[in-house]
C-alpha atoms as a PDB file:
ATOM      1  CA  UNK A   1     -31.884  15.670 -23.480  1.00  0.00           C
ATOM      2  CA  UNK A   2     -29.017  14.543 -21.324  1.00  0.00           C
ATOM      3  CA  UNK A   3     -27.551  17.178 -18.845  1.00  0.00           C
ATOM      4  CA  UNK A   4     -24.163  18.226 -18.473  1.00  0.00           C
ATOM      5  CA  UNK A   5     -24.636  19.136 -15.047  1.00  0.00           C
ATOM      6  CA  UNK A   6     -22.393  16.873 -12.769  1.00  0.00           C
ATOM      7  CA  UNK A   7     -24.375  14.788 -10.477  1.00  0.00           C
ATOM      8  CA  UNK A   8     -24.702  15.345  -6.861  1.00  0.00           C
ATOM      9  CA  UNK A   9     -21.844  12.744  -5.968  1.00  0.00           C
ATOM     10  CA  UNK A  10     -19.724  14.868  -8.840  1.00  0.00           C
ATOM     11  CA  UNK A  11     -20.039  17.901  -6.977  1.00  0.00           C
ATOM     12  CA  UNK A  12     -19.132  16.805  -3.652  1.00  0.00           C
ATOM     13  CA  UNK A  13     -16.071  14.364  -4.880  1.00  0.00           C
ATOM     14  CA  UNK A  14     -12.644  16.417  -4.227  1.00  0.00           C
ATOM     15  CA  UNK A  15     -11.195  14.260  -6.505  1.00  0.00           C
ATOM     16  CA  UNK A  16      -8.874  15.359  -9.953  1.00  0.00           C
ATOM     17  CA  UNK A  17      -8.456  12.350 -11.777  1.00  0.00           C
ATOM     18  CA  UNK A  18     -10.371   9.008 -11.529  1.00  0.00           C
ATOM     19  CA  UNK A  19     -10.113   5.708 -12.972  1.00  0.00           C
ATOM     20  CA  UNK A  20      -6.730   4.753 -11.401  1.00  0.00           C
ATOM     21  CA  UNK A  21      -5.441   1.366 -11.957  1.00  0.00           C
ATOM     22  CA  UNK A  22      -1.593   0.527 -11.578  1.00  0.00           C
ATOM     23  CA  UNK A  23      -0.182  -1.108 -14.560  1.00  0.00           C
ATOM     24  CA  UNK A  24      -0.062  -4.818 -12.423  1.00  0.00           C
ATOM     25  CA  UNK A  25      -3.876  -4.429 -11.152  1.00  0.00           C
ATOM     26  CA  UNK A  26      -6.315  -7.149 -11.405  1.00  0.00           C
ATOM     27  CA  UNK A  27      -9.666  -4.849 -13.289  1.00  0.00           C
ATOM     28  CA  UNK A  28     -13.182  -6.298 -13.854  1.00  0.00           C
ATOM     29  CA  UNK A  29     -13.296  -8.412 -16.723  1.00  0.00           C
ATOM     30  CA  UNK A  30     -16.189  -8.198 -19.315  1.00  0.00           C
ATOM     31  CA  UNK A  31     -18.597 -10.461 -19.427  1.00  0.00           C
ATOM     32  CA  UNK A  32     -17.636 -12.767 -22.448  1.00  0.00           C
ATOM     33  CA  UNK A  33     -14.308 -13.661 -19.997  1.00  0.00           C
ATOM     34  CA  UNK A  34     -16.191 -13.765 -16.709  1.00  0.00           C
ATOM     35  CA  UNK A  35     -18.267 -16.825 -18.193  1.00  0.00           C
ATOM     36  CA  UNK A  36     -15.922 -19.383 -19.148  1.00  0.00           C
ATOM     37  CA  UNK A  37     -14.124 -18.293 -15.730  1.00  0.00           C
ATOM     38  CA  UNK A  38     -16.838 -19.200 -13.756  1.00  0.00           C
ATOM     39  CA  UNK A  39     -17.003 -22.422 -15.758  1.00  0.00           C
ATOM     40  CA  UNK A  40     -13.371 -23.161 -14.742  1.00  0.00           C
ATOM     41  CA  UNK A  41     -14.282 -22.288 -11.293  1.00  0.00           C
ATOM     42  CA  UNK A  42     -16.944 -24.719 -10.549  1.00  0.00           C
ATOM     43  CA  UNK A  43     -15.482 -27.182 -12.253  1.00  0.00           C
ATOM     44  CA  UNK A  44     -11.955 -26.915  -9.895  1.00  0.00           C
ATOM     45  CA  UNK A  45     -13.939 -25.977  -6.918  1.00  0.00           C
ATOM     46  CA  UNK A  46     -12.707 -29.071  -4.896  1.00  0.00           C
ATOM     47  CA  UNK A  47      -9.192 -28.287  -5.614  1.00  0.00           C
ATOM     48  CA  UNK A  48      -9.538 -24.762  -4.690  1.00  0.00           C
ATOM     49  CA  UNK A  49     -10.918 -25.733  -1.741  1.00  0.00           C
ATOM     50  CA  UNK A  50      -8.024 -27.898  -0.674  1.00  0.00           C
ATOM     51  CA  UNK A  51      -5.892 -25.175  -1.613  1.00  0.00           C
ATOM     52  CA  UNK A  52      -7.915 -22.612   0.515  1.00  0.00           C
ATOM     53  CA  UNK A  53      -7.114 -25.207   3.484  1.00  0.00           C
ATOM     54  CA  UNK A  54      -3.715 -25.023   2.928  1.00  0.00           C
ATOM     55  CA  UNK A  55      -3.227 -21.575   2.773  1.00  0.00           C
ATOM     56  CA  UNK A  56      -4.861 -21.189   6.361  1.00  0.00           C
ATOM     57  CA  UNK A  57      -2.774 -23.666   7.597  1.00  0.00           C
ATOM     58  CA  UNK A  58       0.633 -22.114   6.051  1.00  0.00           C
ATOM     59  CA  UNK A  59      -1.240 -18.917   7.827  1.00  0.00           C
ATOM     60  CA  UNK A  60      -0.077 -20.462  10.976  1.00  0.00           C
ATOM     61  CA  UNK A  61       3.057 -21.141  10.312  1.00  0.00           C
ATOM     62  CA  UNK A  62       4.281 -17.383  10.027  1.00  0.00           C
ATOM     63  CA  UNK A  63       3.847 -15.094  13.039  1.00  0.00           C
ATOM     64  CA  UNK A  64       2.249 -12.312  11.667  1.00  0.00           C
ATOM     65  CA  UNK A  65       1.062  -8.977  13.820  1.00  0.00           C
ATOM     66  CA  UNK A  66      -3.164  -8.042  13.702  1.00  0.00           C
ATOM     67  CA  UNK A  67      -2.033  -4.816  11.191  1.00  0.00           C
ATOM     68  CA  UNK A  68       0.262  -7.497   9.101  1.00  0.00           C
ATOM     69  CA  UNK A  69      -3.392 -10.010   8.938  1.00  0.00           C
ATOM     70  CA  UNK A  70      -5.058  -6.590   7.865  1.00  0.00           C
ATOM     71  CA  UNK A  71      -3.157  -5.941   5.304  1.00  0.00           C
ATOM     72  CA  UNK A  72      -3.162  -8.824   3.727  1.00  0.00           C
ATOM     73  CA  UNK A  73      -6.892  -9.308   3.832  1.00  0.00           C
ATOM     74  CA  UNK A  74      -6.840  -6.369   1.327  1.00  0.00           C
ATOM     75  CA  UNK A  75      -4.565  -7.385  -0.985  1.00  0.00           C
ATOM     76  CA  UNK A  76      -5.227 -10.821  -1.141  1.00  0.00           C
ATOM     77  CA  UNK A  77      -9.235 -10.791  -0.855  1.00  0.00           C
ATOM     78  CA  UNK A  78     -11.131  -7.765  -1.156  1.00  0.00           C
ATOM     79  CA  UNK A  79      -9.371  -6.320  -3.743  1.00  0.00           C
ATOM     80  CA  UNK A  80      -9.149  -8.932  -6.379  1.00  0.00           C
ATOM     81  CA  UNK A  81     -12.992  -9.252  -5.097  1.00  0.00           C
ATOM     82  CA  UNK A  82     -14.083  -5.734  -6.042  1.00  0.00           C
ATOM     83  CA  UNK A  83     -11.322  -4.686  -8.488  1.00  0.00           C
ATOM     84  CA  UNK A  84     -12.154  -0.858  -8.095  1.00  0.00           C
ATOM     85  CA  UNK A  85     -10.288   1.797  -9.139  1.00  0.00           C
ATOM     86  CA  UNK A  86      -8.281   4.377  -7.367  1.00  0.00           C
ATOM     87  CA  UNK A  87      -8.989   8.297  -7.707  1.00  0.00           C
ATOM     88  CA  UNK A  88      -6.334  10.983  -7.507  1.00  0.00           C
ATOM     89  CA  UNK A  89      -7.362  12.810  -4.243  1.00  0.00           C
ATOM     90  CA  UNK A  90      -7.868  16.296  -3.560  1.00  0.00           C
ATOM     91  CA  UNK A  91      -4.645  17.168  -1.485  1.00  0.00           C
ATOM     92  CA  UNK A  92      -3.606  20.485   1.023  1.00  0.00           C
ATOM     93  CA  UNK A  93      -0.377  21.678   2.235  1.00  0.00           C
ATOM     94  CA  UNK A  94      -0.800  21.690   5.943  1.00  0.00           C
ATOM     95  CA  UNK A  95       2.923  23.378   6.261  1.00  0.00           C
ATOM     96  CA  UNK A  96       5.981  23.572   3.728  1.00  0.00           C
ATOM     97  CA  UNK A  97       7.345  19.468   4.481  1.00  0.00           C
ATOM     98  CA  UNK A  98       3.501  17.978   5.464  1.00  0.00           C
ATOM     99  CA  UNK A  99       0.869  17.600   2.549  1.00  0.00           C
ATOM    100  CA  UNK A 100      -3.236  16.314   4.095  1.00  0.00           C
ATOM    101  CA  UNK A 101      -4.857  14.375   1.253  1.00  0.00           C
ATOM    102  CA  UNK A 102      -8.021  14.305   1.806  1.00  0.00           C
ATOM    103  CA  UNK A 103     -10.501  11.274   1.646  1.00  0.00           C
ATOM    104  CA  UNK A 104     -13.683  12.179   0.178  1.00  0.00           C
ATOM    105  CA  UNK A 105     -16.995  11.470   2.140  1.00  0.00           C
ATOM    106  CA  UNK A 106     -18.785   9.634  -0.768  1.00  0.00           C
ATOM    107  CA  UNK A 107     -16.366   6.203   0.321  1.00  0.00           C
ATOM    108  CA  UNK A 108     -18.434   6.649   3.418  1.00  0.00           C
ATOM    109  CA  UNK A 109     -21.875   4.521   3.589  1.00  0.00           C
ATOM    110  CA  UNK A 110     -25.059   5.024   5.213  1.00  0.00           C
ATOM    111  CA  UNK A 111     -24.066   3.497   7.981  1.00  0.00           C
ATOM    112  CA  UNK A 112     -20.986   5.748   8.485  1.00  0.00           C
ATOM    113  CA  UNK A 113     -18.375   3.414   7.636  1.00  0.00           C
ATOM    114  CA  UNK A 114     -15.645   4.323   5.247  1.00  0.00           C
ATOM    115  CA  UNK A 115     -15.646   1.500   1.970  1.00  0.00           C
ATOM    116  CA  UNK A 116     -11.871   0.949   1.863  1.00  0.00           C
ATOM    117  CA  UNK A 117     -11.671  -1.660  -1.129  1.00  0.00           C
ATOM    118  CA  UNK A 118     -14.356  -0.987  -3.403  1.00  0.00           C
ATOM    119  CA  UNK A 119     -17.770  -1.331  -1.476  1.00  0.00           C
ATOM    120  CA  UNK A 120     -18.604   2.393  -2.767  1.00  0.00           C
ATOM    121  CA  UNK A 121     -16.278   2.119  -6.143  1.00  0.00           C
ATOM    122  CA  UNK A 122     -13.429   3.508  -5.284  1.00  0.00           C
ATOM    123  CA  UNK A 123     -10.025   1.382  -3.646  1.00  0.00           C
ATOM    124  CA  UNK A 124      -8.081   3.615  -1.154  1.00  0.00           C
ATOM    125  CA  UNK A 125      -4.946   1.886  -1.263  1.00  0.00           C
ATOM    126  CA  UNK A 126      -4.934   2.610  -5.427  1.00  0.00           C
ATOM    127  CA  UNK A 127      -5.995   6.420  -4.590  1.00  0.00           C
ATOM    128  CA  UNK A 128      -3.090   6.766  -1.908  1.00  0.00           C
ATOM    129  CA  UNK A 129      -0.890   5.412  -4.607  1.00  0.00           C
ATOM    130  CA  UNK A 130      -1.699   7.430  -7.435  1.00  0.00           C
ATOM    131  CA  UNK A 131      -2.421  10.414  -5.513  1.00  0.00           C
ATOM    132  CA  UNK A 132       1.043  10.077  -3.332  1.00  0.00           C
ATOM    133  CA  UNK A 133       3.424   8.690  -7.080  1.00  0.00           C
ATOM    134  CA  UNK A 134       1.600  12.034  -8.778  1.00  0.00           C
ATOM    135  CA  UNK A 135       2.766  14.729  -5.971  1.00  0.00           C
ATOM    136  CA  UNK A 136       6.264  13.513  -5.852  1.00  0.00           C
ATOM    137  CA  UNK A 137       6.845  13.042  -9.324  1.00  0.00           C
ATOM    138  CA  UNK A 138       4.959  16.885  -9.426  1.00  0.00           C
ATOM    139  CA  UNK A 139       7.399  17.991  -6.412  1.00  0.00           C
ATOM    140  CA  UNK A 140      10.809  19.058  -5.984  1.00  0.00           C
ATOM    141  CA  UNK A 141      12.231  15.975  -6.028  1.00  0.00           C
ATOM    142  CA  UNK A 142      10.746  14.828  -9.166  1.00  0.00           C
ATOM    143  CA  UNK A 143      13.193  14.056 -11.658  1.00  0.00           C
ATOM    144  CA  UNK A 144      15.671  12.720  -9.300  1.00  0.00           C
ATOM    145  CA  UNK A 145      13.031  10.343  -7.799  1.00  0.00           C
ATOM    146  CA  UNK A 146      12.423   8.969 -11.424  1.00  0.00           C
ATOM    147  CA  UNK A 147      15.673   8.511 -12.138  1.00  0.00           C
ATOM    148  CA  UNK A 148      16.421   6.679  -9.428  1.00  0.00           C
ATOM    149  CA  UNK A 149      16.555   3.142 -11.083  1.00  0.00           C
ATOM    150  CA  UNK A 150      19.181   1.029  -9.889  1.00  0.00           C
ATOM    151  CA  UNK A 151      17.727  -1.544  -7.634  1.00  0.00           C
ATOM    152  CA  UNK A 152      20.961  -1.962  -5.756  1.00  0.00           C
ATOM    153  CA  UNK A 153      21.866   1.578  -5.392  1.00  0.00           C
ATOM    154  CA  UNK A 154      18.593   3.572  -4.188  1.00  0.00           C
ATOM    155  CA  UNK A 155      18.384   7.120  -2.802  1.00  0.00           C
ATOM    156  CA  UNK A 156      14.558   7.732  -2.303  1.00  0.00           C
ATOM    157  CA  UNK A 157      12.275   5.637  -0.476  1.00  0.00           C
ATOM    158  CA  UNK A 158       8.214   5.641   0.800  1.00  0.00           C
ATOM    159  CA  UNK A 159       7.332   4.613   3.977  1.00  0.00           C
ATOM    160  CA  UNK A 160       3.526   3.928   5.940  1.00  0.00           C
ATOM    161  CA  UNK A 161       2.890   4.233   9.244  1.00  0.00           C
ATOM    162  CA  UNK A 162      -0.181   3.983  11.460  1.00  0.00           C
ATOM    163  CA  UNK A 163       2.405   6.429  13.648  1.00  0.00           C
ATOM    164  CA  UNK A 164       4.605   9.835  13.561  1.00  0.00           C
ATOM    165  CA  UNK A 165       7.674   9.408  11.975  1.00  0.00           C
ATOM    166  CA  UNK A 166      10.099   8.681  14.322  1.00  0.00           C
ATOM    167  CA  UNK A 167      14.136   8.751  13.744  1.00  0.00           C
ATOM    168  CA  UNK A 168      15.312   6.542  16.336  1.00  0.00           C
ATOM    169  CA  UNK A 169      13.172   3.729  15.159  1.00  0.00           C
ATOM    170  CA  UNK A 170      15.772   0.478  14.304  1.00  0.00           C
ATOM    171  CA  UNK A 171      14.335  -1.224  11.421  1.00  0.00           C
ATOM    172  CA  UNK A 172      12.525   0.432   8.429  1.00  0.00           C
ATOM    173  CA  UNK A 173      10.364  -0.958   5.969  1.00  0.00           C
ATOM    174  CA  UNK A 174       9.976   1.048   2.367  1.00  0.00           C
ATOM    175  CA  UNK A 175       9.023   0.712  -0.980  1.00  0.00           C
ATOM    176  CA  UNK A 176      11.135   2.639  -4.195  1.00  0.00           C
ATOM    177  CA  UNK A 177      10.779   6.449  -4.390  1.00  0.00           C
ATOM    178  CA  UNK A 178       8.999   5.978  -7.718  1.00  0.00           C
ATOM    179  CA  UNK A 179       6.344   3.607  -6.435  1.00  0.00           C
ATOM    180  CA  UNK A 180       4.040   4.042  -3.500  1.00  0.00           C
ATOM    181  CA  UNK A 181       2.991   0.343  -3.241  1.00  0.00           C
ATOM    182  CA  UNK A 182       2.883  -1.327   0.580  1.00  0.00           C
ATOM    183  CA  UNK A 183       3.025   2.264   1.711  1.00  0.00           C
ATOM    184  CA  UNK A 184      -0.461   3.200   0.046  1.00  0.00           C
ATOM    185  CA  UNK A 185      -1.813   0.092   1.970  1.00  0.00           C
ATOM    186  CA  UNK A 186       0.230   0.188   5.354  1.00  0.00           C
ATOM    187  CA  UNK A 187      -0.616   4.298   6.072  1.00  0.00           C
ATOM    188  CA  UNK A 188      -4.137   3.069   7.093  1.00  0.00           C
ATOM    189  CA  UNK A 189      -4.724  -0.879   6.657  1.00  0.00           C
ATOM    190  CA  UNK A 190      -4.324  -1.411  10.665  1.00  0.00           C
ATOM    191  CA  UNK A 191      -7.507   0.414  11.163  1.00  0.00           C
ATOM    192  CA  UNK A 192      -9.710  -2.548   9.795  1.00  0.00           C
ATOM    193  CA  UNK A 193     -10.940  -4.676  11.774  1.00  0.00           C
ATOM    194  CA  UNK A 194      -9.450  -8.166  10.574  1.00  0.00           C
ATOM    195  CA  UNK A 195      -7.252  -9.502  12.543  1.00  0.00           C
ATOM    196  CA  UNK A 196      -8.826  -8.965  15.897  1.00  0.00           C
ATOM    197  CA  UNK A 197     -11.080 -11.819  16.036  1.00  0.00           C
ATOM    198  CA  UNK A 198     -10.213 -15.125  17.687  1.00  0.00           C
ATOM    199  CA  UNK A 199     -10.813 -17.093  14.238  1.00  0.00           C
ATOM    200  CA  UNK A 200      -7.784 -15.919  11.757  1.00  0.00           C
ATOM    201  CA  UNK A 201      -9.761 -17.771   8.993  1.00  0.00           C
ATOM    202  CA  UNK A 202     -12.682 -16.445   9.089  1.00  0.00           C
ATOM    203  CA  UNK A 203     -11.285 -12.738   9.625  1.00  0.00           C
ATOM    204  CA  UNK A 204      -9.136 -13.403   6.117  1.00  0.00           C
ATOM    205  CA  UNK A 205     -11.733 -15.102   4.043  1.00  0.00           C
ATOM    206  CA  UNK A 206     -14.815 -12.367   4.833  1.00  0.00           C
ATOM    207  CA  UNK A 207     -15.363  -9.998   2.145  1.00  0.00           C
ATOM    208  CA  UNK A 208     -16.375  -6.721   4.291  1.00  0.00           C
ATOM    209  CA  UNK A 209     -14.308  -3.883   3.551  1.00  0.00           C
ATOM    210  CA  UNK A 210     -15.653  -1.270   6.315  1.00  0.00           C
ATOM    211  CA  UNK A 211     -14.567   0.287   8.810  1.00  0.00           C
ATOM    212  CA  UNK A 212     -16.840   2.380  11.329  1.00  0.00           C
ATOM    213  CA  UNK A 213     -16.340   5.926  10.902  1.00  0.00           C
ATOM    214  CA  UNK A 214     -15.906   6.915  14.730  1.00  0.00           C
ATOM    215  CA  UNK A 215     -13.239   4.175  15.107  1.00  0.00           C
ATOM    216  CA  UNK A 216     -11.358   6.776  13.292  1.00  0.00           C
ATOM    217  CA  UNK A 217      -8.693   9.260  14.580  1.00  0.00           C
ATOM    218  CA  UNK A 218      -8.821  12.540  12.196  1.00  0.00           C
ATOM    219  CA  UNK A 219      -5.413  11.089  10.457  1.00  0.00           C
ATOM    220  CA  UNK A 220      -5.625   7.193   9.510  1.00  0.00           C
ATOM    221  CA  UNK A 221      -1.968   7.480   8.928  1.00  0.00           C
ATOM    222  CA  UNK A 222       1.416   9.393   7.338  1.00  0.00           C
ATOM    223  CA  UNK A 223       2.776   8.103   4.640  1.00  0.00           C
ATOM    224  CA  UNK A 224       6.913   9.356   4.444  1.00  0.00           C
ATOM    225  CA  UNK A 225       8.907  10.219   1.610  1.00  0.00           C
ATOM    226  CA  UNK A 226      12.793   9.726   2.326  1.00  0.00           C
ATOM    227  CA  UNK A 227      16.414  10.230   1.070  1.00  0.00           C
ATOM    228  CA  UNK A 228      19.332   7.996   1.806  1.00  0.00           C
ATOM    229  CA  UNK A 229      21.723  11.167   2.385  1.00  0.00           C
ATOM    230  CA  UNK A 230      24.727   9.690   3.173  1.00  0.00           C
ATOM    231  CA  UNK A 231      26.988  10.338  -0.108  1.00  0.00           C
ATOM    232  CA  UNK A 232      29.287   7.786   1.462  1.00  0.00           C
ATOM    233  CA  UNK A 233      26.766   4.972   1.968  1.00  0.00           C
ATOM    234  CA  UNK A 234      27.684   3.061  -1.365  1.00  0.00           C
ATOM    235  CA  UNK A 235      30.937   3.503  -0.990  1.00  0.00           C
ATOM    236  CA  UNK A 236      31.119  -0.431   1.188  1.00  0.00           C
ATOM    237  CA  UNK A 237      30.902  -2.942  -1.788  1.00  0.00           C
ATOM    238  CA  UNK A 238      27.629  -5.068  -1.844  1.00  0.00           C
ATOM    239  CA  UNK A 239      25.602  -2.975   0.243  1.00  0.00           C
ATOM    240  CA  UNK A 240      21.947  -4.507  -0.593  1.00  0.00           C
ATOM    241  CA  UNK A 241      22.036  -8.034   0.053  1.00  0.00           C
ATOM    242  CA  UNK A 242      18.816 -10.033  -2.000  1.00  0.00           C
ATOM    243  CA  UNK A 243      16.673 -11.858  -0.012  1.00  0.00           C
ATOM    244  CA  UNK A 244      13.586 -14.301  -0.644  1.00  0.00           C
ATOM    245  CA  UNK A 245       9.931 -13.477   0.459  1.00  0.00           C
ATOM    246  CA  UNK A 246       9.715 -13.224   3.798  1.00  0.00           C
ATOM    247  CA  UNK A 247       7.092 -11.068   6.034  1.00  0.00           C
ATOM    248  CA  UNK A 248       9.744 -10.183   9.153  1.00  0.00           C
ATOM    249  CA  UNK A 249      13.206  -8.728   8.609  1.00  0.00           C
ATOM    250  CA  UNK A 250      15.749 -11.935   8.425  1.00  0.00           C
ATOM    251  CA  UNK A 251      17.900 -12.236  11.324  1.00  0.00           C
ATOM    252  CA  UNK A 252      21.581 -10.112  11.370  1.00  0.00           C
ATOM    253  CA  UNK A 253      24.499 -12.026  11.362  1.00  0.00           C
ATOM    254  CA  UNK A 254      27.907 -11.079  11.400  1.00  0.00           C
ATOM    255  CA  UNK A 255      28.096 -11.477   7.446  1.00  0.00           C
ATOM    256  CA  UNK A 256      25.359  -9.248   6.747  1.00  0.00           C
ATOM    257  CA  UNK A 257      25.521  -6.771   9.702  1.00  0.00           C
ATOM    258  CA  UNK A 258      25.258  -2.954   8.143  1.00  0.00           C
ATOM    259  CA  UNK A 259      23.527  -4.540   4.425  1.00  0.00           C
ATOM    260  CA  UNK A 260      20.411  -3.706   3.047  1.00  0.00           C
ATOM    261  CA  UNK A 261      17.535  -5.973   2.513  1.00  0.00           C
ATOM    262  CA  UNK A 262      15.982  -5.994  -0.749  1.00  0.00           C
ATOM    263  CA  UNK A 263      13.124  -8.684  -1.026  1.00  0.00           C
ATOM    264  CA  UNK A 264      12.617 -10.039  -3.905  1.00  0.00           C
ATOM    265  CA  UNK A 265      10.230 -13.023  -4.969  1.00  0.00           C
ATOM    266  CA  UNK A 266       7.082 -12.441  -3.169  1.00  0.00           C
ATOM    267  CA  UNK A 267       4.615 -12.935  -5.566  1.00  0.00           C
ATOM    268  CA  UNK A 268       1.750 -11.286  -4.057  1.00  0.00           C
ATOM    269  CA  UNK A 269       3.861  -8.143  -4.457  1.00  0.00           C
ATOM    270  CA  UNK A 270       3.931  -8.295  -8.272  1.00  0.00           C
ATOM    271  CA  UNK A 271       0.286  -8.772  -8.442  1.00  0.00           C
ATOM    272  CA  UNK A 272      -0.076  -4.850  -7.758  1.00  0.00           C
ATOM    273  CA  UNK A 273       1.431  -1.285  -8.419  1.00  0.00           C
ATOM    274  CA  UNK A 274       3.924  -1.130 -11.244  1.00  0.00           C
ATOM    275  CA  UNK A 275       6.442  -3.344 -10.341  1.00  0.00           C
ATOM    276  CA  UNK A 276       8.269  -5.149 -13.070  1.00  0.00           C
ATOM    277  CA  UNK A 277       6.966  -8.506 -13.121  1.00  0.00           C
ATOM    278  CA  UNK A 278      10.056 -10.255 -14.640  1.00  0.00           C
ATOM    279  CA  UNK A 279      11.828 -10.598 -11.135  1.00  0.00           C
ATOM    280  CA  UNK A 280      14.226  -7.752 -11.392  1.00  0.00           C
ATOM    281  CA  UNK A 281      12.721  -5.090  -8.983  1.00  0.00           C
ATOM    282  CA  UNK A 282      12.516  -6.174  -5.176  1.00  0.00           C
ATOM    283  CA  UNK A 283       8.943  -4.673  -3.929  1.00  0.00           C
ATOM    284  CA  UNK A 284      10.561  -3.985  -0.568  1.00  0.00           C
ATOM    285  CA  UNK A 285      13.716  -2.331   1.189  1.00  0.00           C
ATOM    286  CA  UNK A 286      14.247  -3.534   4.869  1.00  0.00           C
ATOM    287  CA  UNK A 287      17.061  -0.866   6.910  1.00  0.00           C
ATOM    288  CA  UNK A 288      17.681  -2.528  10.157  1.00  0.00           C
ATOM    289  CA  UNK A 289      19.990  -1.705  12.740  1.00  0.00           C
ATOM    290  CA  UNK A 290      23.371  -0.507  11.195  1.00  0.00           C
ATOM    291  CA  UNK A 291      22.439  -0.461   7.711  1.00  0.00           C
ATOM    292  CA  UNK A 292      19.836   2.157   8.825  1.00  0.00           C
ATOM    293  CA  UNK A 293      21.663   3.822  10.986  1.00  0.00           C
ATOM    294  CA  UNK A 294      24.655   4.507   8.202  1.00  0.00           C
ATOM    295  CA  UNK A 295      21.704   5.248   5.862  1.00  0.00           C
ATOM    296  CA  UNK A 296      21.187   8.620   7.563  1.00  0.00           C
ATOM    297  CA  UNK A 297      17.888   8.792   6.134  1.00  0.00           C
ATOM    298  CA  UNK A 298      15.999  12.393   5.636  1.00  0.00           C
ATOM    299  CA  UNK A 299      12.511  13.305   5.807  1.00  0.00           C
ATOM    300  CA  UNK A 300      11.695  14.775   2.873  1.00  0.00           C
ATOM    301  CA  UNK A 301       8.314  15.257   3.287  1.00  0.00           C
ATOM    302  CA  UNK A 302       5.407  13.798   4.922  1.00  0.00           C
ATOM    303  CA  UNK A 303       1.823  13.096   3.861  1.00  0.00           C
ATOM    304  CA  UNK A 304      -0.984  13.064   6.554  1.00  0.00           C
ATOM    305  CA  UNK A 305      -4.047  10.991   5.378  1.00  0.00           C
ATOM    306  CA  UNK A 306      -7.072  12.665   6.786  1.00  0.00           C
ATOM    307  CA  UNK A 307     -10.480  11.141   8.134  1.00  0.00           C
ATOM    308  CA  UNK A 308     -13.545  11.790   5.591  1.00  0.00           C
ATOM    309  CA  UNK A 309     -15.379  15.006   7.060  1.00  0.00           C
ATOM    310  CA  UNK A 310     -18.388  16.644   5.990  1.00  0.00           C
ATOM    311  CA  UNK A 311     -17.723  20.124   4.349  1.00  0.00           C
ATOM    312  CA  UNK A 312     -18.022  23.345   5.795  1.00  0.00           C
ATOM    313  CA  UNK A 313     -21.681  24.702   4.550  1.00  0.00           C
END
């Protein structure tokens, strides 16, 4: 007779909800598609090659920082590699502004390195998401947040940092209020280790998502939810100013000195999360120099994400 018991990984999971995938995802397929896929893949092997090539070598056209190489070794390779699921996390208030969420022990191996992508079945960056989209749509904010539609007139915004939040900072990247997409990935992606090697290549292309445990400070990362709060701030016509995929923050000019970047055709972006994929949401909000000073933004609240630790006995 089967038992209803929960198994031993059950018990010690803090988790609420599992199975996460955002509506964009890439998920296993079954096996009568994985078949004919691999079929296709053999047979256009030597052109995926050649297009492997020259992706490497576009690589080295950008200039792109060891935490920027990190990141997108996880979106680009390990993820669509392992396709696992995100978990909603077991969170704490650490103080009335500041919620911990808390990464469960069981993404940690047996040799004590935490499985960020899948390694362990569970993706971190979908579990940040889900967990992070559920609390503020839960919070205060809640229905404003999902109101807040208008792709050229936006109040709330996410933010993630490796670092504190600091206010004097002159350019900010952020996703949408309602979405917790680069965020979920950029609160603890420069912890990995790609990036750091002398060969870019072969730091992109390997399929390893661990990271040693006692490389680990007790919080990976903060992931910030914001307000524009000047009432004024829309008041200038054409405030957001569209602009193509790039990975830096174009260049201010005298034409587009105190506008806000919204990025919009970076495909890699729609691959993910639950952005519209017919071109009309821009998966990122760059607030540079005036723009983000005139933004006045607020700190709404703040969300520490916490180091796996063994429970208290």
């Amino acid at each position: 007779m089967a038992s209803n018991e929960p198994s031993p990984r059950e018990e010690r999971t803090p988790l609420i909800q599992r199975g996460y995938y955002g509506q964009n995802d890439m998920k296993p397929m079954p096996w009568w598609k994985l078949i004919p896929t691999y079929i296709i893949l053999i047979v256009l092997s030597p052109i995926l090659l050649v297009l492997m090539l020259l992706f490497t070598l576009i690589l080295c056209c950008y200039k792109l920082s060891p935490h920027q190489m990190s990141s997108m070794k996880v979106f680009k390779i390990l993820e669509p590699w392992y396709k696992a699921p995100g978990e909603r996390f077991a969170t704490q208030e650490h103080d009335e502004k500041t919620t911990d969420i808390c990464i469960p022990m069981t993404m940690v191996d047996d040799t004590k390195c935490l499985r960020t992508c899948g390694g362990l079945g569970t993706s971190l960056r979908k579990s940040l998401e889900h967990t992070v989209d559920s609390h503020v749509r839960e919070g205060l904010y809640g229905k404003q947040v999902v109101a807040d539609t208008d792709v050229n007139r936006p109040h709330y915004f996410l933010n993630g940092s490796l670092y504190k939040y600091n206010p004097s900072y002159d350019e900010l990247w952020a996703s949408a209020g309602r979405m917790c997409q680069w965020p979920a990935l950029y609160s603890w992606s420069g912890h990995s280790p790609a990036g750091n090697s002398c060969c870019t290549a072969s730091e992109i292309y390997c399929c390893d998502d661990k990271i040693p445990m006692d490389s680990l400070p007790d919080v990976l990362g903060y992931i910030y939810f914001l307000e524009l709060s000047n009432p004024n701030y829309y008041d200038k016509p054409d405030r957001v100013e569209k602009v193509g995929f790039t990975p830096n923050c174009p260049p201010i000019t005298p034409q587009n000195e105190g506008k806000v970047f919204a990025r919009y055709g970076y495909m890699d972006a729609y691959g993910f999360v639950n952005l519209k994929t017919d071109g009309s949401e821009p998966d990122a909000y760059i607030f540079k120099g005036k723009a983000l000073e005139e933004a006045n933004m607020k700190l709404l609240h703040t969300y520490r994400i916490l180091k796996p630790s063994q429970p208290n006995p």
